[in-house]
Protein backbone atom coordinates (compact mmCIF):
# COMPACT_ATOMS: atom_id res chain seq x y z
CA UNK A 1 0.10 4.84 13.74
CA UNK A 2 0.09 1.28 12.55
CA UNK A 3 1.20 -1.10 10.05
CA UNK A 4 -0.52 -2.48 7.11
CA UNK A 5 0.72 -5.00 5.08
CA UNK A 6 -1.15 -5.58 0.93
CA UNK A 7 -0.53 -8.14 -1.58
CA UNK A 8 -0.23 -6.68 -4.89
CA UNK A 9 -1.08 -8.86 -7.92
CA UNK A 10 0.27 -7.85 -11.01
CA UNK A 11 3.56 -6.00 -9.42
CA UNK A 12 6.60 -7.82 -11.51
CA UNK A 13 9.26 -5.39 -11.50
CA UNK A 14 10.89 -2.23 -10.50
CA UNK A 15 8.74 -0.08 -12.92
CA UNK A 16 5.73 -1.49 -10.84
CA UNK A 17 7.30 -0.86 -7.21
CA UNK A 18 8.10 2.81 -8.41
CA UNK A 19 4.04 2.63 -9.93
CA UNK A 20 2.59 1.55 -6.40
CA UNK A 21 4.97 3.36 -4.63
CA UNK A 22 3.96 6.69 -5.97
CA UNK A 23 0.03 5.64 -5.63
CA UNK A 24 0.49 5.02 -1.97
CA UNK A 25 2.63 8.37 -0.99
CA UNK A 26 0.20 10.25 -2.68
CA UNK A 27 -2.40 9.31 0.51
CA UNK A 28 -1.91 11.81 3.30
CA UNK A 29 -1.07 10.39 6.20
CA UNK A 30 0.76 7.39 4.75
CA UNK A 31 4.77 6.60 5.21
CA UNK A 32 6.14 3.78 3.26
CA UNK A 33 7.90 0.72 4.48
CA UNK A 34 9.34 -2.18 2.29
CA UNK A 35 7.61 -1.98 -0.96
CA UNK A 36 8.97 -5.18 -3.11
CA UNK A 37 7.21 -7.20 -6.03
CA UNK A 38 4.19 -8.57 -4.94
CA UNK A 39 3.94 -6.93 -1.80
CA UNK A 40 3.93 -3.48 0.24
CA UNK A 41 4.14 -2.63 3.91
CA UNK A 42 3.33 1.02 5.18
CA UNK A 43 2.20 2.55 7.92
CA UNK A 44 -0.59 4.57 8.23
CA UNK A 45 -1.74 7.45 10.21
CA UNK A 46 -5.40 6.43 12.08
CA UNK A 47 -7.28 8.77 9.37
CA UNK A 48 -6.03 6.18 6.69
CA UNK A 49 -8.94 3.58 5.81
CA UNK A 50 -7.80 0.40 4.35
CA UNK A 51 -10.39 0.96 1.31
CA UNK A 52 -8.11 4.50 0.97
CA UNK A 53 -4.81 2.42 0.26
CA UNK A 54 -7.02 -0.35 -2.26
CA UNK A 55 -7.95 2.49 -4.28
CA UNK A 56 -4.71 4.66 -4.63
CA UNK A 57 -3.44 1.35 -5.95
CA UNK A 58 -6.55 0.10 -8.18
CA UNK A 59 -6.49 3.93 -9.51
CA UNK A 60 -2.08 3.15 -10.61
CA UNK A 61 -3.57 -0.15 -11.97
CA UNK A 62 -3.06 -3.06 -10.13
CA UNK A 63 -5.19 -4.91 -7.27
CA UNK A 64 -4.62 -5.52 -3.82
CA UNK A 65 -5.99 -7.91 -0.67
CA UNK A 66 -5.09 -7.43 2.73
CA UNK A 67 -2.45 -9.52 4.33
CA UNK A 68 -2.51 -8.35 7.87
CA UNK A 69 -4.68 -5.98 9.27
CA UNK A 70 -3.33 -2.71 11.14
CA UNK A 71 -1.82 -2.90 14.71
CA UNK A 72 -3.98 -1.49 17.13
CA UNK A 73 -1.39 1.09 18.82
């Protein structure tokens, strides 16, 4: 498994958190770490693509880069 860490633009609140939050546990293979305003760790199984993740959270409405790159483990 290893970690990935996004920056969300246009999380501002709770609502939002709960918003990404759901987008990203609905990936299989994904557990979630610290999810605050403007940002979300999780770890991901190896099946996970990075594009998977973008997309759960462009398809809950928001956009996301990649601020570090998964662990090799």
């Amino acid at each position: 498994m290893s970690q990935v860490t996004l920056e969300v633009e246009g999380m501002s609140c709770g609502h939002c958190v709960s918003a990404v939050s759901g987008a990203l546990r609905s990936v299989p293979g994904v557990t979630l770490g610290a999810i605050r305003v403007g940002s979300a760790t999780v770890t991901v199984e190896p099946t996970v693509t990075i594009t998977q993740l973008l997309d759960a959270i462009a398809d809950a409405g928001y956009s996301a880069t990649v601020a570090s790159k998964p662990d090799a483990n």
